[in-house]
N, C-alpha and C. Protein backbone atom coordinates (compact mmCIF):
# COMPACT_ATOMS: atom_id res chain seq x y z
N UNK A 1 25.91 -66.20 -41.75
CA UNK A 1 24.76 -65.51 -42.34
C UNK A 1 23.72 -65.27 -41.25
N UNK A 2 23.48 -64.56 -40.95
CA UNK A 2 22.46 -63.35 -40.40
C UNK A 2 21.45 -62.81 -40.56
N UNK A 3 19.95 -62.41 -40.04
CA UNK A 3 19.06 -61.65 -40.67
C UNK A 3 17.70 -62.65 -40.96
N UNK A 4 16.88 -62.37 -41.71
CA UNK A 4 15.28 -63.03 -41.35
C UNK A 4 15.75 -63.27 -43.33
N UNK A 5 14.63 -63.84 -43.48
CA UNK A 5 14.51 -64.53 -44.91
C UNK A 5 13.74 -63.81 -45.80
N UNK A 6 13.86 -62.74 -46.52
CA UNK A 6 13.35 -62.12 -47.27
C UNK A 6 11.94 -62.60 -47.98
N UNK A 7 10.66 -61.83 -47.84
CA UNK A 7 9.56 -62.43 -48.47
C UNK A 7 9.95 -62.39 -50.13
N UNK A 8 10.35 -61.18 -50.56
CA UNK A 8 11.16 -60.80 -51.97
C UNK A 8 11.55 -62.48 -52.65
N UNK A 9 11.98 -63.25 -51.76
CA UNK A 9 12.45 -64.44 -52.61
C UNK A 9 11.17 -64.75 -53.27
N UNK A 10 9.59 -64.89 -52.90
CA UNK A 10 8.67 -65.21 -53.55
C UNK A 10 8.39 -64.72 -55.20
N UNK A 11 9.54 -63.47 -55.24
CA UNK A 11 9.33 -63.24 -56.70
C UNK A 11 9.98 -63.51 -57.45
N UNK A 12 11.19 -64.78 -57.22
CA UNK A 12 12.48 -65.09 -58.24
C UNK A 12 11.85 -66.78 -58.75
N UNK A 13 12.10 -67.13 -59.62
CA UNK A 13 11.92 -68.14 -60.42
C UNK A 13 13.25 -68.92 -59.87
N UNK A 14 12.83 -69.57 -58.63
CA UNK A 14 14.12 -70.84 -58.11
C UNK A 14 13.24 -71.88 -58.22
N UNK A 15 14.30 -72.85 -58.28
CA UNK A 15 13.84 -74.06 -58.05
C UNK A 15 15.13 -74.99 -56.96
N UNK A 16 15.46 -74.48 -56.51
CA UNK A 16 15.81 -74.40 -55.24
C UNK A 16 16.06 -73.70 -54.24
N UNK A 17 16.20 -73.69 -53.21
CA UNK A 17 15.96 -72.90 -51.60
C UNK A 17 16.96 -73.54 -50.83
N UNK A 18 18.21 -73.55 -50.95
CA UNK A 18 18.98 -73.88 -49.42
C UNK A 18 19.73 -72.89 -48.54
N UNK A 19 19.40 -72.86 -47.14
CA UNK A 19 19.88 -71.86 -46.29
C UNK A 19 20.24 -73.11 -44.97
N UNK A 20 21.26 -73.15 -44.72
CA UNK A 20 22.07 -74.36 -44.34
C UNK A 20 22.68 -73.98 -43.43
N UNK A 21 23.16 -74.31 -42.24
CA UNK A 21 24.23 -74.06 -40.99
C UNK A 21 24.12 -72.92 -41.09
N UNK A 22 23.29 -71.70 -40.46
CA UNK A 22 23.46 -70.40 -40.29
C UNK A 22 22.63 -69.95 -39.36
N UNK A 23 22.76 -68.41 -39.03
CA UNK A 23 21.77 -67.68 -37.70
C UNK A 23 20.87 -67.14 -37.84
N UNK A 24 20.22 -67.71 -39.13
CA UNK A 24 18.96 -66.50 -39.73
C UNK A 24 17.76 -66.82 -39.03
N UNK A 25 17.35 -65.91 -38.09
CA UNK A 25 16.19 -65.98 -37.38
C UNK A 25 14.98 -65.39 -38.41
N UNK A 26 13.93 -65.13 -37.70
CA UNK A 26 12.46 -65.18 -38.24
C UNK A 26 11.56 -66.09 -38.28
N UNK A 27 10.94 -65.79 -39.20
CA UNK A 27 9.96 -67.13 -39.77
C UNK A 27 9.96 -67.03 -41.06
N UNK A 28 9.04 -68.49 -41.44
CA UNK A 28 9.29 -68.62 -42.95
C UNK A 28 7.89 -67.65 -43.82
N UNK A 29 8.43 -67.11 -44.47
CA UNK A 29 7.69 -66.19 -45.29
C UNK A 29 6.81 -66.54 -46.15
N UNK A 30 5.71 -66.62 -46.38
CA UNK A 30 4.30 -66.81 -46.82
C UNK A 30 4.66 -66.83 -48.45
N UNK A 31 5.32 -65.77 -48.85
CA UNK A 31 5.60 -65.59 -50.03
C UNK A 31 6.29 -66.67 -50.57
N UNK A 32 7.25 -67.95 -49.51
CA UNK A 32 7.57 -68.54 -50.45
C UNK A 32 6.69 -69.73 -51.73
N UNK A 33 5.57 -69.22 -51.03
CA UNK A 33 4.47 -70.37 -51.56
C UNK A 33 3.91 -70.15 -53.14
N UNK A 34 4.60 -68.73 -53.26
CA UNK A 34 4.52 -68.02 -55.11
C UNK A 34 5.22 -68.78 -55.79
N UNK A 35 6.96 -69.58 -55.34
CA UNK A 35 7.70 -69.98 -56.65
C UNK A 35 6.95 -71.66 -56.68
N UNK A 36 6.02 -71.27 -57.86
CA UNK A 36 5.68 -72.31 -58.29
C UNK A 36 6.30 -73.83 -58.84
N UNK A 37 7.97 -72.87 -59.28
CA UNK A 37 8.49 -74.31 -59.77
C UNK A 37 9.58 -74.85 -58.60
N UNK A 38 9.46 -74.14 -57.53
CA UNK A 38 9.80 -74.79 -56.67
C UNK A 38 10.32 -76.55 -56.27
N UNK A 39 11.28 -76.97 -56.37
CA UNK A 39 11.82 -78.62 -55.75
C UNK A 39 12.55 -78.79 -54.53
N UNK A 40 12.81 -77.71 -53.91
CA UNK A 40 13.32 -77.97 -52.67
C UNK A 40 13.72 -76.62 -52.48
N UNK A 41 13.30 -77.22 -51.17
CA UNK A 41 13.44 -76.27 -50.02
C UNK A 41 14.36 -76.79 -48.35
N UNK A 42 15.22 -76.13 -48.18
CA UNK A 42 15.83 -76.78 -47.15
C UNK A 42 16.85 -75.41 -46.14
N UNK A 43 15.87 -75.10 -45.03
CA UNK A 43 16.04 -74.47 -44.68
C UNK A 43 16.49 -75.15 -42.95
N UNK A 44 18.04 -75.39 -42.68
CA UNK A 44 18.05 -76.36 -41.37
C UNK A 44 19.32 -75.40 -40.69
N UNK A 45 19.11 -75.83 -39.52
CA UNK A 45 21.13 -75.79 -38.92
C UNK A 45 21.52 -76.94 -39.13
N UNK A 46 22.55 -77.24 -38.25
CA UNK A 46 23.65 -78.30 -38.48
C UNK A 46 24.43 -78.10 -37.28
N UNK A 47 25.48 -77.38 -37.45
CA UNK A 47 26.62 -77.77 -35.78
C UNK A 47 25.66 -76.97 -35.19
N UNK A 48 24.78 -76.05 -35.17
CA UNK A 48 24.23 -75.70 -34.23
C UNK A 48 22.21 -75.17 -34.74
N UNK A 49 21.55 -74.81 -33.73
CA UNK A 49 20.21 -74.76 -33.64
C UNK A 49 20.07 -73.60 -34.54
N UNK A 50 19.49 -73.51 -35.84
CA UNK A 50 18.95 -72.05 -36.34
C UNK A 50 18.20 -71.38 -35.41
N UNK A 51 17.71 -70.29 -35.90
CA UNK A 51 17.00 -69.41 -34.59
C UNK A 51 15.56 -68.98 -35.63
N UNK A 52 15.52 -70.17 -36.85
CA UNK A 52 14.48 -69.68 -37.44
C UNK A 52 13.20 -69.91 -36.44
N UNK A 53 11.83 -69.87 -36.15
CA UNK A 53 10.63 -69.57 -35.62
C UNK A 53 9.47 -69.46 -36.03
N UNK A 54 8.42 -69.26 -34.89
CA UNK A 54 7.28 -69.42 -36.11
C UNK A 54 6.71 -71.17 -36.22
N UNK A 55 5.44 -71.04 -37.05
CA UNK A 55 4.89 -71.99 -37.67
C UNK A 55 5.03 -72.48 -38.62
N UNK A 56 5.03 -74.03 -39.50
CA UNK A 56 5.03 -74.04 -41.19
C UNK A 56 4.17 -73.62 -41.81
N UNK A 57 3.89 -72.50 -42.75
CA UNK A 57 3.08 -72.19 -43.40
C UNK A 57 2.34 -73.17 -44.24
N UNK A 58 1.18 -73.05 -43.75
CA UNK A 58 -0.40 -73.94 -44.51
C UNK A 58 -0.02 -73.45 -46.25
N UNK A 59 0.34 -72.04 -46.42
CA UNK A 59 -0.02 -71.88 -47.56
C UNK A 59 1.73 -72.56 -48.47
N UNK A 60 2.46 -73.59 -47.85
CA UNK A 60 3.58 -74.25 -48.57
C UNK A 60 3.01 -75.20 -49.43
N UNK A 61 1.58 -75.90 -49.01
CA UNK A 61 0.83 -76.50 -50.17
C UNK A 61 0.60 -76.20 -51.58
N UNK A 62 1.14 -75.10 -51.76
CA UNK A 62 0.78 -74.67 -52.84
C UNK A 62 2.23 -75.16 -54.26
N UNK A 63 3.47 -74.84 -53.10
CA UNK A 63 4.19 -75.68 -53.82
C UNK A 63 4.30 -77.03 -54.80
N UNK A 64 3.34 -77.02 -55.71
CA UNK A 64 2.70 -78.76 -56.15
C UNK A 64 3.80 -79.36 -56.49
N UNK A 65 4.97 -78.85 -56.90
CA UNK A 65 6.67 -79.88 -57.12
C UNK A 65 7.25 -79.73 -56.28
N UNK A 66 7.07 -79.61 -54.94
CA UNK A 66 8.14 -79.55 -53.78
C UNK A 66 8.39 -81.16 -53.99
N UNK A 67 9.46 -81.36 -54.20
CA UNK A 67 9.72 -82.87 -53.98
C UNK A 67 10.61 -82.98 -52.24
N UNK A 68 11.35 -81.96 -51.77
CA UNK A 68 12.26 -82.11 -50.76
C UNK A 68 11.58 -81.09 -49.74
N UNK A 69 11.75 -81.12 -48.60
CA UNK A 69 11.00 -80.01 -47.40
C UNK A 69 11.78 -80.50 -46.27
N UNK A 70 13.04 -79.91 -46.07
CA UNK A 70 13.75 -79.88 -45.13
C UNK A 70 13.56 -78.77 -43.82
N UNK A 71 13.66 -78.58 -42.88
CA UNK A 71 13.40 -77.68 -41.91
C UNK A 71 13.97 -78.06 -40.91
N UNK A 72 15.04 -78.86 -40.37
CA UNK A 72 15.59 -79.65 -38.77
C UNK A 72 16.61 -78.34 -38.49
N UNK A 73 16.50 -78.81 -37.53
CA UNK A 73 16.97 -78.07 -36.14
C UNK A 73 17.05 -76.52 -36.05
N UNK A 74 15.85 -76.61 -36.10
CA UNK A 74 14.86 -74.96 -36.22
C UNK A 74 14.36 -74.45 -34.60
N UNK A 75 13.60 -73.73 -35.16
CA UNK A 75 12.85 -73.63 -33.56
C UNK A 75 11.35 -73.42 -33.82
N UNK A 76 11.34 -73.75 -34.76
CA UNK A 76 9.31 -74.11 -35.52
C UNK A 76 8.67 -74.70 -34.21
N UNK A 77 7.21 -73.82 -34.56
CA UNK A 77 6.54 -74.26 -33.60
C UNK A 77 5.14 -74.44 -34.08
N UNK A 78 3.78 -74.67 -33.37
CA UNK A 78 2.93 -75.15 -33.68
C UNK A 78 2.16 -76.65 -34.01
N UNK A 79 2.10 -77.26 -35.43
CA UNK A 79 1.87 -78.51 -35.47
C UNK A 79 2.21 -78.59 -37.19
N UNK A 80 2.14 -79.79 -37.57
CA UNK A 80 1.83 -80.30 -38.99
C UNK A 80 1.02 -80.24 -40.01
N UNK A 81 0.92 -78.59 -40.40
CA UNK A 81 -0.11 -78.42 -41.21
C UNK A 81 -0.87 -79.87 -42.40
N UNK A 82 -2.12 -80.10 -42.45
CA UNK A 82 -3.01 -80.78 -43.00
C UNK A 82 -2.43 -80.46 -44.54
N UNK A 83 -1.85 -78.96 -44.81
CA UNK A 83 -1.56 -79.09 -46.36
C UNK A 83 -0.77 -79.51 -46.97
N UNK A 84 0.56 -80.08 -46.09
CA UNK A 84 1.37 -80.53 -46.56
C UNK A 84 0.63 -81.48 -47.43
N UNK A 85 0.16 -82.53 -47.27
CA UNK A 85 -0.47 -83.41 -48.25
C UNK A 85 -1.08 -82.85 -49.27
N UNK A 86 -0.61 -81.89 -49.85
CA UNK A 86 -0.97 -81.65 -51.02
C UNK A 86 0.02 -81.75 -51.96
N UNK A 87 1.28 -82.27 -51.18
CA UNK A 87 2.27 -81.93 -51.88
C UNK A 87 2.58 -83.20 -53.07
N UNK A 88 2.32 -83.54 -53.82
CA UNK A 88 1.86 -84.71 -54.34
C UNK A 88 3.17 -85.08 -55.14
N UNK A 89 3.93 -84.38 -54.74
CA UNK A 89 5.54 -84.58 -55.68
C UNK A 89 6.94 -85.10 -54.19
N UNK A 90 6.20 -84.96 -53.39
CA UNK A 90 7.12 -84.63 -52.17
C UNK A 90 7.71 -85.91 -51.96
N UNK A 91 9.08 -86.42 -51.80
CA UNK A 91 10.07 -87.49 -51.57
C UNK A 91 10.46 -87.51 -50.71
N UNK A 92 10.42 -86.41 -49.46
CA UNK A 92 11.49 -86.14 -48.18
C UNK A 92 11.05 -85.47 -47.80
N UNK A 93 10.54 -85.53 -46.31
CA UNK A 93 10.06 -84.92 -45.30
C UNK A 93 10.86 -84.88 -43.95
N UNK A 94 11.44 -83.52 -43.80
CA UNK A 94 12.34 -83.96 -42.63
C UNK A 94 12.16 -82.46 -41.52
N UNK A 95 11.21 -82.80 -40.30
CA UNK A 95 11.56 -81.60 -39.61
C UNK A 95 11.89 -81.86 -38.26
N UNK A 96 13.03 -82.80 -38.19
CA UNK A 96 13.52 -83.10 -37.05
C UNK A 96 14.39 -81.84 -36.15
N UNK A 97 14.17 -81.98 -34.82
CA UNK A 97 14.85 -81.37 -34.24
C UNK A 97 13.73 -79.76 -33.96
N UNK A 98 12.63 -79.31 -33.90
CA UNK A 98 12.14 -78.90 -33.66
C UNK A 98 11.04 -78.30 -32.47
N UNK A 99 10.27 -77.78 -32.23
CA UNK A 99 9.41 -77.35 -31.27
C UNK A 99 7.82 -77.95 -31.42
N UNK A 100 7.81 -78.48 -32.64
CA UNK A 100 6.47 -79.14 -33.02
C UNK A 100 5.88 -80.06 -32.30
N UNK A 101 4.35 -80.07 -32.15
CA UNK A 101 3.54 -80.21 -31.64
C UNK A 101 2.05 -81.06 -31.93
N UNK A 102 1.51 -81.62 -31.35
CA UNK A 102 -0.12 -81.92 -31.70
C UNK A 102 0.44 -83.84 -32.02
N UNK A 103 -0.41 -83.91 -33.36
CA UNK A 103 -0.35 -85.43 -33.58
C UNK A 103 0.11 -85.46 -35.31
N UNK A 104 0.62 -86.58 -35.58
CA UNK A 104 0.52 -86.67 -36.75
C UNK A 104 -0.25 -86.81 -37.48
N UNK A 105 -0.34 -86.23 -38.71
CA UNK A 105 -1.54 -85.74 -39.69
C UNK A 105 -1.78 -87.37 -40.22
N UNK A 106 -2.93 -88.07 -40.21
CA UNK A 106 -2.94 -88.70 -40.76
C UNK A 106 -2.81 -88.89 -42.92
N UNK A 107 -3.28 -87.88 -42.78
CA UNK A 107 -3.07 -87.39 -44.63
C UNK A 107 -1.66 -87.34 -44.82
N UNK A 108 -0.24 -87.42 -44.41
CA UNK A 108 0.74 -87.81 -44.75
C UNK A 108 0.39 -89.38 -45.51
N UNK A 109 -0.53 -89.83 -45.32
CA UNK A 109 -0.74 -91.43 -46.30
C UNK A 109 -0.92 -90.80 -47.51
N UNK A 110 -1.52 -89.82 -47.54
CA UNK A 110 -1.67 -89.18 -48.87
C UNK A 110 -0.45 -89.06 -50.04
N UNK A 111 0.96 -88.97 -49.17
CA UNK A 111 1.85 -88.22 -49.92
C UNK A 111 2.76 -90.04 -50.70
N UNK A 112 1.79 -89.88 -51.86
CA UNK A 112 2.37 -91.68 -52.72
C UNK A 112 3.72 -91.53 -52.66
N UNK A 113 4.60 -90.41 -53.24
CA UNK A 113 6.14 -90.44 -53.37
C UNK A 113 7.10 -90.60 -52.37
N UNK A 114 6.23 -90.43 -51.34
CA UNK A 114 7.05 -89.98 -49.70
C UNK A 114 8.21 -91.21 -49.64
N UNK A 115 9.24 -91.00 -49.77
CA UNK A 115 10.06 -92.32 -49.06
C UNK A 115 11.07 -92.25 -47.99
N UNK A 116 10.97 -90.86 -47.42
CA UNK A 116 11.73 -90.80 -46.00
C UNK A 116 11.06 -89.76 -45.56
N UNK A 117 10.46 -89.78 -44.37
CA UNK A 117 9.84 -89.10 -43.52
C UNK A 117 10.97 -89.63 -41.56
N UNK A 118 10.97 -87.96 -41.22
CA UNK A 118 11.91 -88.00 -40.14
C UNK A 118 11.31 -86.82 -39.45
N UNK A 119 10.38 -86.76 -38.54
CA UNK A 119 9.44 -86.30 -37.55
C UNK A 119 10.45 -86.42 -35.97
N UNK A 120 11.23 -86.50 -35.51
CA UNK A 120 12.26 -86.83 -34.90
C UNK A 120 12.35 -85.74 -33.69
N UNK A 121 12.76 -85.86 -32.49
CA UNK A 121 12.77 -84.43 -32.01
C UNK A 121 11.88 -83.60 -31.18
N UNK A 122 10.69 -83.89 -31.57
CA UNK A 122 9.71 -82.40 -31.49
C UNK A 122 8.79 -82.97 -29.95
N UNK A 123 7.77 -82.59 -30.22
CA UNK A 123 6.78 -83.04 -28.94
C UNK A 123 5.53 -83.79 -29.56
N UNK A 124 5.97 -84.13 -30.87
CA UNK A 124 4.16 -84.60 -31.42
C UNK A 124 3.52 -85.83 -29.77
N UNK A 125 2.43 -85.77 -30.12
CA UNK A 125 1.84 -87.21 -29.09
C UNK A 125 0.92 -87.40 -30.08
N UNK A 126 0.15 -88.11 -29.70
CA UNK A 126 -0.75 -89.49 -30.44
C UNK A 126 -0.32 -90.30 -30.78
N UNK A 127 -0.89 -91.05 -31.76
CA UNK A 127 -0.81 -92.44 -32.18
C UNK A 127 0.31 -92.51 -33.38
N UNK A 128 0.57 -93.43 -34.22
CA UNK A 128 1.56 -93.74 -35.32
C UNK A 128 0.19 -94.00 -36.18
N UNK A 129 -0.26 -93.41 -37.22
CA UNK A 129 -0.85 -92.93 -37.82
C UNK A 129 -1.02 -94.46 -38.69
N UNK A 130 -2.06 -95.40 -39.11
CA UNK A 130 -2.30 -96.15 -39.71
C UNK A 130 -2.16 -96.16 -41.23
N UNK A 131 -2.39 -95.02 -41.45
CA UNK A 131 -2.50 -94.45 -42.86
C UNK A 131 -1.06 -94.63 -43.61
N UNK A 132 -0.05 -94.14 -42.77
CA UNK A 132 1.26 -93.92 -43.03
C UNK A 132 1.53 -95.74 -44.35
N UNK A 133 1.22 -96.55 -43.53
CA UNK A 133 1.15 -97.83 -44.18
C UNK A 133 1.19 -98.03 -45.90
N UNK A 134 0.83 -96.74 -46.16
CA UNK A 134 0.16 -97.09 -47.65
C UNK A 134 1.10 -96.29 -48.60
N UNK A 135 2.68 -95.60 -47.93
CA UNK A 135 3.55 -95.56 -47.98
C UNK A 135 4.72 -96.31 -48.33
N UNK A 136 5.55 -95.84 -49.54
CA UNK A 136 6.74 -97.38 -49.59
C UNK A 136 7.87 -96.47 -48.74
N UNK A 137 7.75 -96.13 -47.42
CA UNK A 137 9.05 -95.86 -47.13
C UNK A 137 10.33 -96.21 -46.86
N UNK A 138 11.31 -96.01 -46.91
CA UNK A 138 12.60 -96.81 -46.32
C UNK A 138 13.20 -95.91 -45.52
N UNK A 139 12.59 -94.78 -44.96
CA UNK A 139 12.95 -94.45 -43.51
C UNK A 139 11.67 -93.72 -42.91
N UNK A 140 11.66 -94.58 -41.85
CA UNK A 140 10.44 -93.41 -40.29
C UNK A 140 11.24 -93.64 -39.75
N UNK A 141 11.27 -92.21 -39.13
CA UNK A 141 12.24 -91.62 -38.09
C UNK A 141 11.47 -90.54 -37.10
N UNK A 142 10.51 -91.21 -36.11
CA UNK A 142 10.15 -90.57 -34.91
C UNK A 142 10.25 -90.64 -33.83
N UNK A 143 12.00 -91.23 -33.37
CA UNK A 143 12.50 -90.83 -31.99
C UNK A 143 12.01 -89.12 -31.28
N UNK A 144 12.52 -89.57 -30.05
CA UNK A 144 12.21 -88.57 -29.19
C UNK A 144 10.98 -87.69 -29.41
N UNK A 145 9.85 -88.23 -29.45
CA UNK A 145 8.36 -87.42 -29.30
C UNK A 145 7.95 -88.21 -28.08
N UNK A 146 6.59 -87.90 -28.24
CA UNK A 146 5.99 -88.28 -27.15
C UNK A 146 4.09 -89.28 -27.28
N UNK A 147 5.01 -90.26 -28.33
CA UNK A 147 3.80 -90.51 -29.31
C UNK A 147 3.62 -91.97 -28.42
N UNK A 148 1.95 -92.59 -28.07
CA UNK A 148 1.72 -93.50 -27.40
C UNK A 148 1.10 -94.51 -28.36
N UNK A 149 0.60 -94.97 -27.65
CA UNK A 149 0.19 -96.75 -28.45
C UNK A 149 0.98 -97.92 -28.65
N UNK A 150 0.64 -98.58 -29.35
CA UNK A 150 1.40 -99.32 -29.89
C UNK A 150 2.04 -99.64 -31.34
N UNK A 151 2.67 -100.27 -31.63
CA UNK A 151 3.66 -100.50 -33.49
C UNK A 151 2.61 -100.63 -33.72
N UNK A 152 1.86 -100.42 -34.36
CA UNK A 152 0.86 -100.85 -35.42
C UNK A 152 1.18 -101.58 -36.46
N UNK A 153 0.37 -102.92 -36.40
CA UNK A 153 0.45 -104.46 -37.08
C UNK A 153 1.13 -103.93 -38.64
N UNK A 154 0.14 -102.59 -39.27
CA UNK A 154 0.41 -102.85 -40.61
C UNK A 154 1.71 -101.93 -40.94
N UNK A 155 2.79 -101.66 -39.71
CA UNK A 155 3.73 -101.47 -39.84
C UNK A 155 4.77 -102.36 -41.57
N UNK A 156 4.25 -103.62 -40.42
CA UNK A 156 4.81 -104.56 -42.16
C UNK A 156 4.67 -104.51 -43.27
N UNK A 157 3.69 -103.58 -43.77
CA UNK A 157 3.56 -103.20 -45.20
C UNK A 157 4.18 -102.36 -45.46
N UNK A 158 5.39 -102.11 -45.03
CA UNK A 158 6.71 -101.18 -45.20
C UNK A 158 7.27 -101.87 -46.13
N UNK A 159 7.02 -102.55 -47.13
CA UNK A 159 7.70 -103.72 -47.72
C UNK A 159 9.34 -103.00 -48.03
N UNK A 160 9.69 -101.92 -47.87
CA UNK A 160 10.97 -101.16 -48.69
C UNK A 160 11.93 -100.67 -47.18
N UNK A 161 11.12 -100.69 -46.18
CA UNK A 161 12.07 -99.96 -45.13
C UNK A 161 13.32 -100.64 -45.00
N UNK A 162 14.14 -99.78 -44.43
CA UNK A 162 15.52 -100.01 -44.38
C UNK A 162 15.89 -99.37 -42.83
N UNK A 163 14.93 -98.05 -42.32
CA UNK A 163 15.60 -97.41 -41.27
C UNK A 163 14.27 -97.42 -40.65
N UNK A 164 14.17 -97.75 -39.35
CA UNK A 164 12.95 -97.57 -38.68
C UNK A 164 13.35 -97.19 -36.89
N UNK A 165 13.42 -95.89 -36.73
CA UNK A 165 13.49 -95.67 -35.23
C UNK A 165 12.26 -94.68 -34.67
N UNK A 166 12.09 -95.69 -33.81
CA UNK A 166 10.96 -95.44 -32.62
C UNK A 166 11.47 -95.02 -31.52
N UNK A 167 12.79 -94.81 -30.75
CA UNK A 167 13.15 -94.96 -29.52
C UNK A 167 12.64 -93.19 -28.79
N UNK A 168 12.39 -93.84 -27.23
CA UNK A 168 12.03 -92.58 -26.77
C UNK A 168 10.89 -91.77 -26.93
N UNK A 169 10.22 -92.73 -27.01
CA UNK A 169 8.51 -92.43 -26.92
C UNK A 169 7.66 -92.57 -25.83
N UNK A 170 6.68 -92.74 -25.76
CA UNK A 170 5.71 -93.93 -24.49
C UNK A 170 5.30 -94.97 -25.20
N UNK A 171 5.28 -95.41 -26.10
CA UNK A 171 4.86 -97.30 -26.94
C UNK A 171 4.70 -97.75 -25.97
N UNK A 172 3.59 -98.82 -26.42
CA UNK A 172 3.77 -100.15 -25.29
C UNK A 172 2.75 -100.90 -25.98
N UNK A 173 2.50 -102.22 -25.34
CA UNK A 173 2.27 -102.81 -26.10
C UNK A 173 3.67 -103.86 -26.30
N UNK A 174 3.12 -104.65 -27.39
CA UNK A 174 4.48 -106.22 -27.98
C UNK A 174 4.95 -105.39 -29.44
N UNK A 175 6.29 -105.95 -29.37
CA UNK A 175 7.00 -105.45 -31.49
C UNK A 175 6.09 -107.01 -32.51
N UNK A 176 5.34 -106.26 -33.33
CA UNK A 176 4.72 -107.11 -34.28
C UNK A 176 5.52 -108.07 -34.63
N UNK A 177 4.73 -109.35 -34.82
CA UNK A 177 5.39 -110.60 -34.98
C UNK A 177 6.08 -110.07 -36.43
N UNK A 178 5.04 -109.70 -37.29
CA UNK A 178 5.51 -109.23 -38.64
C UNK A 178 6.75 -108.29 -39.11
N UNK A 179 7.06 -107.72 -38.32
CA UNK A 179 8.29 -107.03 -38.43
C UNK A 179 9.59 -107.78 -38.87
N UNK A 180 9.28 -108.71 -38.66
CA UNK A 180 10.57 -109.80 -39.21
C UNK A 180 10.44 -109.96 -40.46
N UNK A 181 9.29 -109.56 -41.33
CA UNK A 181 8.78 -109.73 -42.47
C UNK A 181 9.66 -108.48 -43.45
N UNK A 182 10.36 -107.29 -42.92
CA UNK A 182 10.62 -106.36 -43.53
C UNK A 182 11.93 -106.89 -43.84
N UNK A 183 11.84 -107.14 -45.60
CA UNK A 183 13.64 -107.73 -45.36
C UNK A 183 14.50 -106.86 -45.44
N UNK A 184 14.40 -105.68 -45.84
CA UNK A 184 15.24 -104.45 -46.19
C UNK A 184 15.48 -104.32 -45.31
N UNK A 185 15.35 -104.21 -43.95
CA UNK A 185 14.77 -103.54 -42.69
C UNK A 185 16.62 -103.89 -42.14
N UNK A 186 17.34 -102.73 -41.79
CA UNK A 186 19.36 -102.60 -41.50
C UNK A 186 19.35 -101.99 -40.10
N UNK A 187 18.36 -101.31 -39.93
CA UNK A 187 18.38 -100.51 -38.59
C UNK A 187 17.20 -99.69 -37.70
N UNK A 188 17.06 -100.64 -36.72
CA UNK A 188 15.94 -100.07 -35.78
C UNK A 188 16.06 -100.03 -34.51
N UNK A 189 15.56 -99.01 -33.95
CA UNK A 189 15.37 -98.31 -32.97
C UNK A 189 14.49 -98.57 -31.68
N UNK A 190 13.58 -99.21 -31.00
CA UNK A 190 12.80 -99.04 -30.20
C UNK A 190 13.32 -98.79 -28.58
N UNK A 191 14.54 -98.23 -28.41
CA UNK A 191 14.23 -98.28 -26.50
C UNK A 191 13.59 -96.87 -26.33
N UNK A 192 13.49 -96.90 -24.54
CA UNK A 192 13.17 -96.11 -24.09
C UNK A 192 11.81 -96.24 -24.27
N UNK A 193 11.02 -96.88 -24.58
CA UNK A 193 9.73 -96.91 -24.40
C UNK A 193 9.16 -97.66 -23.52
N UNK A 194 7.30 -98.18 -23.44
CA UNK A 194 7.21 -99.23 -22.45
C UNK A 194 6.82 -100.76 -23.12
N UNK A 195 7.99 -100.48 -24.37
CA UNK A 195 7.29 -102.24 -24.97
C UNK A 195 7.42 -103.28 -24.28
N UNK A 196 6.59 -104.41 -24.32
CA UNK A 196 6.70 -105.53 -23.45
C UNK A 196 7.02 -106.88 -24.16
N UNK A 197 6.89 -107.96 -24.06
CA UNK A 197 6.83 -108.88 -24.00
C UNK A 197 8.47 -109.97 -24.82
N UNK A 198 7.97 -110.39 -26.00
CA UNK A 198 9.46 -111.00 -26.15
C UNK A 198 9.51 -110.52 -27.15
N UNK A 199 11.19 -110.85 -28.03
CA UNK A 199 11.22 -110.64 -29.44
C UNK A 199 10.67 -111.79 -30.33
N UNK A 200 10.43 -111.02 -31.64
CA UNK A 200 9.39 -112.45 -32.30
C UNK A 200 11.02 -112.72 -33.06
């Protein structure tokens, strides 16, 4: 499949959106922010890089039942629009594998339902967002950025995680004593960074 993404979809009553392993370049169309009953959206490659482009549209907030927002291995560019947090239904956040940029929005604390977020990929830098905490996730997934600081203590109020990779960042800093506290916690990630000291 071939070709840019029709704005026209903004006038069909879906409540789903998948465009999956294919070559459809463009960007994402403004219009999709009309289908109100919208639950997912998942627009990714797979064996290979879509050639979709462009920024995420600010106006996807409008979607108020997006529960799913897939977008990996795109060629999106820009940063993490602030509106996503409006999405107050949203379960899955995934735009790994991307061109994205800036820092993480701290208002992702906003999103109560969120339980896998996968930021993975891109170029974000800054910090690991404190906010995120107030989150029950059971997966963060922000390998390969370029995000500094350190784990942040209230990492451990992950009480539900199960998947946690950090690797391939700049971190530094010690891994929270508390992290041992996550019992769910099957698989994590930290090399490639500059963490120091021992394991707790």
């Amino acid at each position: 499949l071939t070709g840019t993404l029709p704005p026209e979809l903004g006038n069909l009553d879906l409540m789903s959106i998948n465009v999956i392993n294919t070559n459809v370049s463009g960007t994402i169309p403004m219009e999709l922010s009309h289908i109100s009953e919208l639950t997912n959206l998942s627009i990714t490659g797979y064996a290979v890089r879509s050639r979709l482009s462009g920024t995420i549209p600010a106006g996807l907030g409008n979607l108020s039942r997006l529960a799913m927002l897939e977008l990996w291995s795109n060629r999106l560019s820009g940063t993490i629009p602030e509106a996503i947090s409006d999405f107050s239904e949203l379960e899955s956040l995934d735009l790994y594998n991307n061109n994205i940029s800036g820092t993480i929005p701290a208002e992702l604390g906003n999103l109560s339902r969120l339980s896998s977020l996968s930021l993975a990929g891109n170029n974000l830098s800054g910090t690991i967002p404190e906010a995120l905490s107030k989150l029950a996730l059971t997966k963060l997934d922000l390998w390969g950025n370029r995000i500094s600081g350190t784990i942040p203590e209230a990492i451990s109020h992950f009480s539900e995680l199960e998947s946690l990779t950090l690797g391939n960042n700049s971190l530094s800093g010690t891994i929270p004593s508390d992290l041992s506290a996550l019992s769910h916690l099957s698989f994590l990630i930290l090399d490639y960074n500059n963490i120091s000291g021992t394991l707790p």
